[in-house]
Structures are given as structure tokens and as C-alpha cells.
C-alpha atoms as a PDB file:
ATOM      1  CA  UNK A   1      -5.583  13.289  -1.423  1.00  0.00           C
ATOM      2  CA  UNK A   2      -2.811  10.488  -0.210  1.00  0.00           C
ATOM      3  CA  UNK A   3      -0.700  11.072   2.948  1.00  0.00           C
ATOM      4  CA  UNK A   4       2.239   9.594   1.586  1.00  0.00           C
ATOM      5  CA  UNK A   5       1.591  10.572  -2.272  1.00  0.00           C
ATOM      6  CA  UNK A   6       4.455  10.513  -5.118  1.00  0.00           C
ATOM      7  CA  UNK A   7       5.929  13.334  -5.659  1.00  0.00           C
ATOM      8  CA  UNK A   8       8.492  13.121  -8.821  1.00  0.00           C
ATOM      9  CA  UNK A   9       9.256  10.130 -11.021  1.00  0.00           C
ATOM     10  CA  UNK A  10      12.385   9.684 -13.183  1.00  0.00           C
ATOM     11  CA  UNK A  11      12.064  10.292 -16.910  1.00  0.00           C
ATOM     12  CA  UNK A  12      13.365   8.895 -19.674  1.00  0.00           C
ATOM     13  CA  UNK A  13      16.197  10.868 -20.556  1.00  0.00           C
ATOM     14  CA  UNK A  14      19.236  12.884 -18.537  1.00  0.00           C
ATOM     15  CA  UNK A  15      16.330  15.279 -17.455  1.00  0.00           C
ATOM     16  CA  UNK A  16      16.261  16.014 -13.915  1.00  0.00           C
ATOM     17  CA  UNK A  17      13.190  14.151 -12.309  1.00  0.00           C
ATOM     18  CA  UNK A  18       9.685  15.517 -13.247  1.00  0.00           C
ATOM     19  CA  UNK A  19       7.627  16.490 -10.231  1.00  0.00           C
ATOM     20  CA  UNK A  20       3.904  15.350 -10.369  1.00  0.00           C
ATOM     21  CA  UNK A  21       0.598  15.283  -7.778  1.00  0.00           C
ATOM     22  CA  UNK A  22      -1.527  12.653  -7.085  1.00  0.00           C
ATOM     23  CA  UNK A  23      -5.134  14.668  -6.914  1.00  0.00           C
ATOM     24  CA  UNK A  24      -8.580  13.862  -6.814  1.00  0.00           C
ATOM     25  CA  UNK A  25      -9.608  13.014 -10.715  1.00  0.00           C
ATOM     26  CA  UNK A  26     -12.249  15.942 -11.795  1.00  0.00           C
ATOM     27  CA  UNK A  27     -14.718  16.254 -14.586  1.00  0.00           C
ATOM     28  CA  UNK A  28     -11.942  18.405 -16.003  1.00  0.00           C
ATOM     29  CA  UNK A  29      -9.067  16.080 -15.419  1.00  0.00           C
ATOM     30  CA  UNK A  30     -11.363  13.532 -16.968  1.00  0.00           C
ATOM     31  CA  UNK A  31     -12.192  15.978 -19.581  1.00  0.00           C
ATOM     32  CA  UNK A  32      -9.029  16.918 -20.806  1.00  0.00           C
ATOM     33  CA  UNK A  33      -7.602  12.984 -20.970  1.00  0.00           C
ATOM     34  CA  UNK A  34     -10.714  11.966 -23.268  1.00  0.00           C
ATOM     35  CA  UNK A  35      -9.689  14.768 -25.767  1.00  0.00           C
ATOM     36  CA  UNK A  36      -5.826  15.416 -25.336  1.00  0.00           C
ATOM     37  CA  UNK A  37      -4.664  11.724 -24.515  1.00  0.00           C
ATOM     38  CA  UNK A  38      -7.369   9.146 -25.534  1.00  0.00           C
ATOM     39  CA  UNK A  39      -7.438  10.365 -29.226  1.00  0.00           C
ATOM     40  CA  UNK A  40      -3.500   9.115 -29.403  1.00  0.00           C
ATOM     41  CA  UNK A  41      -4.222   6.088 -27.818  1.00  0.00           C
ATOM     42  CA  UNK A  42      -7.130   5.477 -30.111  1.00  0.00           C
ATOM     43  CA  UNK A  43      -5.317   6.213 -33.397  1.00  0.00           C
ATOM     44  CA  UNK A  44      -1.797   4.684 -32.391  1.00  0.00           C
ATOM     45  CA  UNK A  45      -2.888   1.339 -30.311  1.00  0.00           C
ATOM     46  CA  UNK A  46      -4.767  -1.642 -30.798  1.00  0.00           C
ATOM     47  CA  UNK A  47      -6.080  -4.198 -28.690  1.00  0.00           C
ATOM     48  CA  UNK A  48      -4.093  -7.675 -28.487  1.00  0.00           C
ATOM     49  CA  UNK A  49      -4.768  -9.860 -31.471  1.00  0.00           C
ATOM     50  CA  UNK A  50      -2.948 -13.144 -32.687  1.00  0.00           C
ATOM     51  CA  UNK A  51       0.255 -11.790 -35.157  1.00  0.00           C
ATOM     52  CA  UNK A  52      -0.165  -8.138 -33.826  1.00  0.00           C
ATOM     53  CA  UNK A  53       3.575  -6.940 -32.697  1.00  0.00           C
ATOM     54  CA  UNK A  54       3.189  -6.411 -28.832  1.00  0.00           C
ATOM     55  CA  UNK A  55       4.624  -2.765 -28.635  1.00  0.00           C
ATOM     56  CA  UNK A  56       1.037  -1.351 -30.459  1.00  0.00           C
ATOM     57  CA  UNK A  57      -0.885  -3.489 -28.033  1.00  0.00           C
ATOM     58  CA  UNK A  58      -3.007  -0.869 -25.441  1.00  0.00           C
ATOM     59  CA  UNK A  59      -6.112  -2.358 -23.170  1.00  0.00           C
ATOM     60  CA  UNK A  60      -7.523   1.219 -22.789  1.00  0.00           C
ATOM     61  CA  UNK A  61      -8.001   1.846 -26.545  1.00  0.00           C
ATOM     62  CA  UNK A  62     -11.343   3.054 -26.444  1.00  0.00           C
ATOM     63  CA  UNK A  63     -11.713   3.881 -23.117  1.00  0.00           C
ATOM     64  CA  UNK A  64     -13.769   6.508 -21.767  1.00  0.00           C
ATOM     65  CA  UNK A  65     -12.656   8.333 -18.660  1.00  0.00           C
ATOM     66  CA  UNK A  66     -15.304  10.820 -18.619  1.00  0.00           C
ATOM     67  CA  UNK A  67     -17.944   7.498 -18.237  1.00  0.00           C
ATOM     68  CA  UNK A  68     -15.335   5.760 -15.698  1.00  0.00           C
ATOM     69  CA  UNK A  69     -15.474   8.839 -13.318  1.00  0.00           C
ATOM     70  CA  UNK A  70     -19.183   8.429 -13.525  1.00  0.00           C
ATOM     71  CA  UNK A  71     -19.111   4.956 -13.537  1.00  0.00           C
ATOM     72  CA  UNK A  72     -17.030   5.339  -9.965  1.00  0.00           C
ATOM     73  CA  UNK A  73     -19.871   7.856  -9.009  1.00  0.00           C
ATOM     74  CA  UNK A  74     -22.840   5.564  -9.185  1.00  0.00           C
ATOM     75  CA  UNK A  75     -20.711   2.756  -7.347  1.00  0.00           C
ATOM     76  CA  UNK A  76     -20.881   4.943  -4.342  1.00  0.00           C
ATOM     77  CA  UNK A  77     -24.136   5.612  -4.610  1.00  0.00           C
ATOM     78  CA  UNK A  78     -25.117   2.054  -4.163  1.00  0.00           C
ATOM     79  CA  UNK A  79     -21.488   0.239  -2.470  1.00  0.00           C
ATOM     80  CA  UNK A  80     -23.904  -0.857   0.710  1.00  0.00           C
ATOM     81  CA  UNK A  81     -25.801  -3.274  -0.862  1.00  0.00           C
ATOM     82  CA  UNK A  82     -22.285  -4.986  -1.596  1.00  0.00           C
ATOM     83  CA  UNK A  83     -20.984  -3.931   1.328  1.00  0.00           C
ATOM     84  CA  UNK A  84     -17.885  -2.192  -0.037  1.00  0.00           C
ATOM     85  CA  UNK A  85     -16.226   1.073   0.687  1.00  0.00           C
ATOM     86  CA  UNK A  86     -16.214   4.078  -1.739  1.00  0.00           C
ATOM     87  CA  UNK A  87     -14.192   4.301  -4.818  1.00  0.00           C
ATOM     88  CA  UNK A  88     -11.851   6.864  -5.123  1.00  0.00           C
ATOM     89  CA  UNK A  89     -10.777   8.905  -8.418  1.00  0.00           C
ATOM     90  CA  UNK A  90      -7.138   9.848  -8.703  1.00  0.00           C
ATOM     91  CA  UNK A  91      -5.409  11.462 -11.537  1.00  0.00           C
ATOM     92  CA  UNK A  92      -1.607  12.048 -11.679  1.00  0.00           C
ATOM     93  CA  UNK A  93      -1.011  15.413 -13.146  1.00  0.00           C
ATOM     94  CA  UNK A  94       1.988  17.768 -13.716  1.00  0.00           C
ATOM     95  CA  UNK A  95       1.921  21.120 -14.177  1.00  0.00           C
ATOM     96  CA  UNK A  96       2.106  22.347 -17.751  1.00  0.00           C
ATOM     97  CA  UNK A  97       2.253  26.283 -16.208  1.00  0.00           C
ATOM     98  CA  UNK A  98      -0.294  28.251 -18.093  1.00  0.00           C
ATOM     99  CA  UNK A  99      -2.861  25.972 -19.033  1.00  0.00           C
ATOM    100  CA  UNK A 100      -2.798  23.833 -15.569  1.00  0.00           C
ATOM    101  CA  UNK A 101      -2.540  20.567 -14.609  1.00  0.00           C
ATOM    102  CA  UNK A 102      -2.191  17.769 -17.464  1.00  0.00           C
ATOM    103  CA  UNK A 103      -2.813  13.952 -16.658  1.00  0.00           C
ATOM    104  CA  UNK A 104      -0.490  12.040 -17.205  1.00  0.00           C
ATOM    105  CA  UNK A 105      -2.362   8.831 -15.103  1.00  0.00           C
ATOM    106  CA  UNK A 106      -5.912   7.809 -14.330  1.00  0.00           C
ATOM    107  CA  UNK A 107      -7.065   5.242 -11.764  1.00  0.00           C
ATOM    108  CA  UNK A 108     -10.405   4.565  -9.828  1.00  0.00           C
ATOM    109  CA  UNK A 109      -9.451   2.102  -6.898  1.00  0.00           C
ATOM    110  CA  UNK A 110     -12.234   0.845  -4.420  1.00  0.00           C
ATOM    111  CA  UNK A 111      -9.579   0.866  -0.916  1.00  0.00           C
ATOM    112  CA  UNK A 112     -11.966  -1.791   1.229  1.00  0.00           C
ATOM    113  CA  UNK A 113     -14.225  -4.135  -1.945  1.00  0.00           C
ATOM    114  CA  UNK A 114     -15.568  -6.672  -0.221  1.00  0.00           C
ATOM    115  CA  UNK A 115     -14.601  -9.819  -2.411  1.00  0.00           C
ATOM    116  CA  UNK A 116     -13.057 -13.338  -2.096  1.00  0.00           C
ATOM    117  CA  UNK A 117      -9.655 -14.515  -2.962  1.00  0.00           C
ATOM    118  CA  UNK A 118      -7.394 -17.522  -2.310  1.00  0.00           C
ATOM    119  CA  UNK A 119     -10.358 -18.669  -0.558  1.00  0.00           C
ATOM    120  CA  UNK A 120     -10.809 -16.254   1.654  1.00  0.00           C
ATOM    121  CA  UNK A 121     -13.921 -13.305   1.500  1.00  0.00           C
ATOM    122  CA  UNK A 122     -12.939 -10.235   3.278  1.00  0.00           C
ATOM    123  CA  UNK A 123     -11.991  -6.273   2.377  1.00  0.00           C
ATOM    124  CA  UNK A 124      -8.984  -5.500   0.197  1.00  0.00           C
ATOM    125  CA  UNK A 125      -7.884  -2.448  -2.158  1.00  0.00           C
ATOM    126  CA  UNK A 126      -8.899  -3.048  -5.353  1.00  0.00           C
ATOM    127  CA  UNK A 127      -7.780  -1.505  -8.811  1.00  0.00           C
ATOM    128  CA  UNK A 128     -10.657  -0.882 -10.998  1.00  0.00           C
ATOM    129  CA  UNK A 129      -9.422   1.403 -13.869  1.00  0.00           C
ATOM    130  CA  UNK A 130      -5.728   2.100 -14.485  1.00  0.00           C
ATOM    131  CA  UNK A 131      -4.165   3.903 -17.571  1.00  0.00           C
ATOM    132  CA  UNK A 132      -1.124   6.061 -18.491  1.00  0.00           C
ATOM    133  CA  UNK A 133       0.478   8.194 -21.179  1.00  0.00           C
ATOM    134  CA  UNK A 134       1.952   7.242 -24.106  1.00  0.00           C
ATOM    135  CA  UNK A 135       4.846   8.642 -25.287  1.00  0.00           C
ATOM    136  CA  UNK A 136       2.844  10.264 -27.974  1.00  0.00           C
ATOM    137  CA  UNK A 137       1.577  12.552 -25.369  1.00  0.00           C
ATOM    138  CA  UNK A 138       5.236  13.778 -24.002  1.00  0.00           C
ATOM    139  CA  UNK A 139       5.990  14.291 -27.505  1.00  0.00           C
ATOM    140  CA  UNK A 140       3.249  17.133 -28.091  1.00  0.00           C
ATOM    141  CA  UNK A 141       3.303  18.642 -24.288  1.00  0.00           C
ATOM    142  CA  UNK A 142       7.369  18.674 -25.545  1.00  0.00           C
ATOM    143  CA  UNK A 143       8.960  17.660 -22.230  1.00  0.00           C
ATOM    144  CA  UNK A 144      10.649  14.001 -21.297  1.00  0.00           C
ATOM    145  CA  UNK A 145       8.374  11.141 -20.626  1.00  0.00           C
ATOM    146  CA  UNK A 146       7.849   9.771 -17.039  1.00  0.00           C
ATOM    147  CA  UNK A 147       8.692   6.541 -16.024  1.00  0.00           C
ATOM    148  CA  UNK A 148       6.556   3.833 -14.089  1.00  0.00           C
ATOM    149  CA  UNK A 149       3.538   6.128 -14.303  1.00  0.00           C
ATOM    150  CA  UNK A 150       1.613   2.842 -14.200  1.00  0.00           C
ATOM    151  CA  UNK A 151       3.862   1.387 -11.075  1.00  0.00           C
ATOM    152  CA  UNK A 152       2.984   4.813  -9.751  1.00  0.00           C
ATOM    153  CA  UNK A 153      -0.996   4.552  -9.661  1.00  0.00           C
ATOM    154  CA  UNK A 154      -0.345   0.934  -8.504  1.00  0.00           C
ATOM    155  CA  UNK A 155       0.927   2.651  -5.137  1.00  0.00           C
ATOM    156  CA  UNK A 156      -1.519   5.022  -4.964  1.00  0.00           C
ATOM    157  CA  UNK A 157      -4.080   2.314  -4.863  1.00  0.00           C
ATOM    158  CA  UNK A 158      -2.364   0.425  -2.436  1.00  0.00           C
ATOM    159  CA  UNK A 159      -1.794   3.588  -0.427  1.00  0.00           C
ATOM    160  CA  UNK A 160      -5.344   4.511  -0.429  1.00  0.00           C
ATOM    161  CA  UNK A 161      -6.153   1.263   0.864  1.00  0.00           C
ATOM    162  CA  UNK A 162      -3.358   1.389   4.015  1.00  0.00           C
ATOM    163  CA  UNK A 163      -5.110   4.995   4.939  1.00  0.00           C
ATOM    164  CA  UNK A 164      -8.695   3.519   4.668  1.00  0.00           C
ATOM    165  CA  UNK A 165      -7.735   1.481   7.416  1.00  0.00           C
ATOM    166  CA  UNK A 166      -6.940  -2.259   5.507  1.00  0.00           C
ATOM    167  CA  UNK A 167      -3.412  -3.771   5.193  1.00  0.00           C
ATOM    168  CA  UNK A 168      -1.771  -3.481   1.800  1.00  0.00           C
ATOM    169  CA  UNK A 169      -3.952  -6.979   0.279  1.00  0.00           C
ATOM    170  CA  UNK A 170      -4.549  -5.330  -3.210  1.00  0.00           C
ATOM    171  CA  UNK A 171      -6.448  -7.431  -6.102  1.00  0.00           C
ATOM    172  CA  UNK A 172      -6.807  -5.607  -9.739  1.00  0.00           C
ATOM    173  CA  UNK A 173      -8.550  -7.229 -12.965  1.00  0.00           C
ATOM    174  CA  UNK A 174      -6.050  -7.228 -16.144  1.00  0.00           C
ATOM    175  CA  UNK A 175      -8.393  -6.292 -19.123  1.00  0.00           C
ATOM    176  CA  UNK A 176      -8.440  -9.424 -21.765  1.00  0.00           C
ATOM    177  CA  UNK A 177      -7.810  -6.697 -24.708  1.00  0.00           C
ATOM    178  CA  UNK A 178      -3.996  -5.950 -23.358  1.00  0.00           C
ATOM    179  CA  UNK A 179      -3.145  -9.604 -24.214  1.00  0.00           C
ATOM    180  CA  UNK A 180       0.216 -11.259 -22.996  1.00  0.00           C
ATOM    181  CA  UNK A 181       1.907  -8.104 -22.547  1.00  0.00           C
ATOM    182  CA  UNK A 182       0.083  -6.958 -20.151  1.00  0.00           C
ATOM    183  CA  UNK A 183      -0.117 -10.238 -18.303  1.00  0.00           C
ATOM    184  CA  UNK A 184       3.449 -10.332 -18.123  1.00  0.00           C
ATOM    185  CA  UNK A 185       3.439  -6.738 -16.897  1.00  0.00           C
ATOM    186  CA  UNK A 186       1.480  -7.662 -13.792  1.00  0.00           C
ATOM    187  CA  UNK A 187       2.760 -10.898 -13.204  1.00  0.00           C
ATOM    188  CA  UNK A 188       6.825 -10.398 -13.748  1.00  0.00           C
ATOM    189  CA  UNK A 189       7.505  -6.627 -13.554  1.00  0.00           C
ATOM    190  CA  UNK A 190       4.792  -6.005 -10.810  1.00  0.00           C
ATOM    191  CA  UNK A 191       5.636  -9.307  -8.871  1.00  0.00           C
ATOM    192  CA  UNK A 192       2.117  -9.878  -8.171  1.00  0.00           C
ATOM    193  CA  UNK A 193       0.207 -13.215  -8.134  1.00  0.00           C
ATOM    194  CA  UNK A 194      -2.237 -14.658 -11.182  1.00  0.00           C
ATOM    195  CA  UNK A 195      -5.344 -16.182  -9.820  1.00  0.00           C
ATOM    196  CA  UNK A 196      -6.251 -19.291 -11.341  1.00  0.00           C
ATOM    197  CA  UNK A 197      -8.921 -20.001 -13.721  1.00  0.00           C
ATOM    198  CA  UNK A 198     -11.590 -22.267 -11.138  1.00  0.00           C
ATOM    199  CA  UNK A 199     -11.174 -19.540  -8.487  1.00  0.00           C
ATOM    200  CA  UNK A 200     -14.847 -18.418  -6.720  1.00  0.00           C
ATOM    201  CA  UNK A 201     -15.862 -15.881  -7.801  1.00  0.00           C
ATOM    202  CA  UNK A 202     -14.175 -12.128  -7.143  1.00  0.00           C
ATOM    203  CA  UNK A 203     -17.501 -10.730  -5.774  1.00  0.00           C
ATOM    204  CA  UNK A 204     -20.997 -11.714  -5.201  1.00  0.00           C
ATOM    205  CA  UNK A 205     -22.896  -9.692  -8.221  1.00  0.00           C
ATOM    206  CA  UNK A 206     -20.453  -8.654 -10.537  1.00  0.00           C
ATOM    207  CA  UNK A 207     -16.731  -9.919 -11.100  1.00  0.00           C
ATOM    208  CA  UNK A 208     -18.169 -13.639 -11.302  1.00  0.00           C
ATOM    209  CA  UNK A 209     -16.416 -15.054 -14.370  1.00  0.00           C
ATOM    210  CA  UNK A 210     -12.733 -14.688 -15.727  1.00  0.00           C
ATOM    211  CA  UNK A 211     -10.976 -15.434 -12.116  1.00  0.00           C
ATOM    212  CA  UNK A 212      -7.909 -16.096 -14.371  1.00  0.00           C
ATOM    213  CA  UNK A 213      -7.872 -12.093 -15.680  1.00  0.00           C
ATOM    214  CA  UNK A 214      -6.724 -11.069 -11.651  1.00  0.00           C
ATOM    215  CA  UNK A 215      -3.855 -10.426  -9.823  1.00  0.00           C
ATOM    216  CA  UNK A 216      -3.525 -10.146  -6.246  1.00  0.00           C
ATOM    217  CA  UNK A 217      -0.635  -8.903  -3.821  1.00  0.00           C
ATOM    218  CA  UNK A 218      -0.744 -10.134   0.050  1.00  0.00           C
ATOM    219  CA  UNK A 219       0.021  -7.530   2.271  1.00  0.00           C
ATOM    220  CA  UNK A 220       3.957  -8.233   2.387  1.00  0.00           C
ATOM    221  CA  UNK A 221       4.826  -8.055  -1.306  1.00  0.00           C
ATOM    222  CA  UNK A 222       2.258  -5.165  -1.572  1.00  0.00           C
ATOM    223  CA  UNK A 223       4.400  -3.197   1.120  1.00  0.00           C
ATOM    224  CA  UNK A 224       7.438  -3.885  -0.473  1.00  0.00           C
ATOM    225  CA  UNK A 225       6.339  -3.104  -3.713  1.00  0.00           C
ATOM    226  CA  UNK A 226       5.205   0.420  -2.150  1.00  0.00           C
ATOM    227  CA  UNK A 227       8.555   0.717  -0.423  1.00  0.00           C
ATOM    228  CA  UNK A 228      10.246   0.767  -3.735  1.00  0.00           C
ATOM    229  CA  UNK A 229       8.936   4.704  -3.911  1.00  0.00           C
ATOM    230  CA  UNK A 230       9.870   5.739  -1.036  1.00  0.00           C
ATOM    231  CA  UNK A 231      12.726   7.820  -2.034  1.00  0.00           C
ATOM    232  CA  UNK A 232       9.985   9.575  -4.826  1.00  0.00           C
ATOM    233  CA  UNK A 233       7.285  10.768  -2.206  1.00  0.00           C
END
């Protein structure tokens, strides 16, 4: 699906590195996350709230991948009026031998939304939906868990944007229900920028209020943030 895809990612424990694909998300794919991962987000995570210790806290808890994928779908059946590009549907998988590929990552990314930011209205890669494992999961398929799955689909946004012809500009939303940790996840561990609260707004229709939930890369830091991979792909 990417030219320049990740292939392995380091794990968290003396294992050797795991190898994983970056493929095009399918019903299945979709399928298999809403009943083999979602139900141990669901039943181990909550969203942020005031007192709540920040190691339970999850965005995605109640997410629904199968309606994302769809939800993906039916922007690309109308992107022109909003003169965007398509959105694209990536899982990151490994192979669990007999029974297939297992997703261990989900992201839809739109590589050219037309939006504004710092001012300035023109195409950029955009992260839409973005969501990983928990270790819950590693612990049933009974193999090491992966790190910087979510640094991972970060790239593969950004590198679906570079190969649909745009620079590596990238601007993703950070879901309100993922609280500080998140925010700090984005902002210090990601490097990227926080747009302020009296921003215009993101795009035209939708993505009018909350300017304050998104983070943006300029092309530099994006490209060095890719560049960090380069010895995975």
C-alpha cells in the first residue's frame, strides 16, 4: 500500500524485532479488531475524567472500526464538494500463521484535506482515526508487545501524504476523551505543534470548533519525525 512502509518494530522485551505490514484496512481487518481488540479496550479503559489515574485513560474506548471504515467510505464518495483527496484505510497487521493477519493498528488518514492552519488554507495529510493495541491483546495472541505502534501509523500517514504528491505538512485532531495524556503524547513525545484555541476553523463544513484539540507538523519536523524509522522499513 506505502512505498516506503514499516516493516518490523522493536518489542518490549529481549525478543528479536517483530515484523509487521502496513495493508489496506478490510471489512475483515475491521472485523476482527471490533471483536478481538475493542472488547479489551472497552472493559479495561476509560475515558479521561478528573481523579482517574492516567495509565486506564484510552480515547478509543468505544470506538467502532467497522463504522470508521465506512465512515472513510462515504467521505470518498462525496470529498469533491470539499475539495479533498480520498481517505485511505490502513491497518498494521502481523502474521499470527494459521489464522492470518491480526491488527495490531488502525488509521484512516485523508493524504491532501483541504483545510486551514496557521493561517494558511491549502492541502495537507491529515490523521482522522488512529488506535493501537493494548497490551491486553499481546497477552492473549501470547507473543511480546510492539513498540511505537502509534508512532508507526503516524508515519504511515505522513507517508501516504509524501506519495500523494504533498510535502510532509500533517495536521491530526486529539480526541477530548484521551485527556492530558494524550495531549502530552502528541505534543512532547511526537514533537508536534498544539494549535491554539481562536484558530479559524480546520475546514469549511465540518472541523469548525475545538481548534485547540489539533496538532500540526510543518513539513521539516514531519520529515524528521519519519526519518526516525528509517532503519525499520
Amino acid at each position: 500500500m506505502l512505498q516506503r512502509p514499516i516493516r518490523r518494530l522493536s518489542t518490549l522485551s529481549s525478543s528479536p524485532d517483530m515484523k509487521v505490514h502496513v495493508v489496506p484496512m478490510t471489512g475483515r481487518l475491521a472485523y476482527i479488531w471490533h471483536h478481538a481488540v475493542q472488547p479489551h479496550i472497552n472493559r479495561n479503559y476509560r475515558h479521561a475524567a478528573e481523579g482517574l489515574d492516567s495509565t486506564s485513560v484510552r480515547a478509543d474506548v468505544g470506538w467502532n472500526w467497522v463504522h470508521w471504515l465506512h465512515l472513510a467510505g462515504l467521505h470518498n464518495l462525496t470529498r469533491l464538494a470539499g475539495g479533498h483527496g480520498p481517505a485511505w484505510a490502513m491497518s498494521l497487521v502481523v502474521d499470527t500463521g494459521e489464522t492470518g493477519a491480526f491488527p495490531i493498528g488502525m488509521l484512516t488518514t485523508v493524504p491532501q484535506l483541504n483545510c486551514t492552519v496557521l493561517e494558511e488554507r491549502r492541502d495537507r495529510g491529515f490523521g482522522w482515526f488512529l488506535a493501537d493495541a493494548p497490551k491486553e491483546v499481546y497477552d492473549e495472541l501470547k507473543v511480546p508487545a510492539a513498540k511505537g505502534v502509534a508512532m508507526a501509523l503516524l508515519d504511515s500517514g505522513i507517508q501516504a501524504a509524501l506519495e500523494s504528491g504533498q510535502d510532509g505538512t500533517f495536521l491530526l485532531h486529539a480526541a477530548p476523551e484521551g485527556g492530558e495524556k494524550l495531549l502530552r503524547f502528541y505534543e512532547q513525545k511526537v514533537g508536534m505543534q498544539r494549535l491554539s484555541i481562536d484558530a479559524p476553523a480546520i475546514t469549511r463544513i465540518f472541523r469548525r470548533r475545538g481548534s485547540d484539540e489539533y496538532f500540526h507538523f510543518d513539513d521539516v519536523v514531519a520529515r524528521a519525525f519519519s526519518a526516525r524509522f528509517d532503519a525499520f522499513r
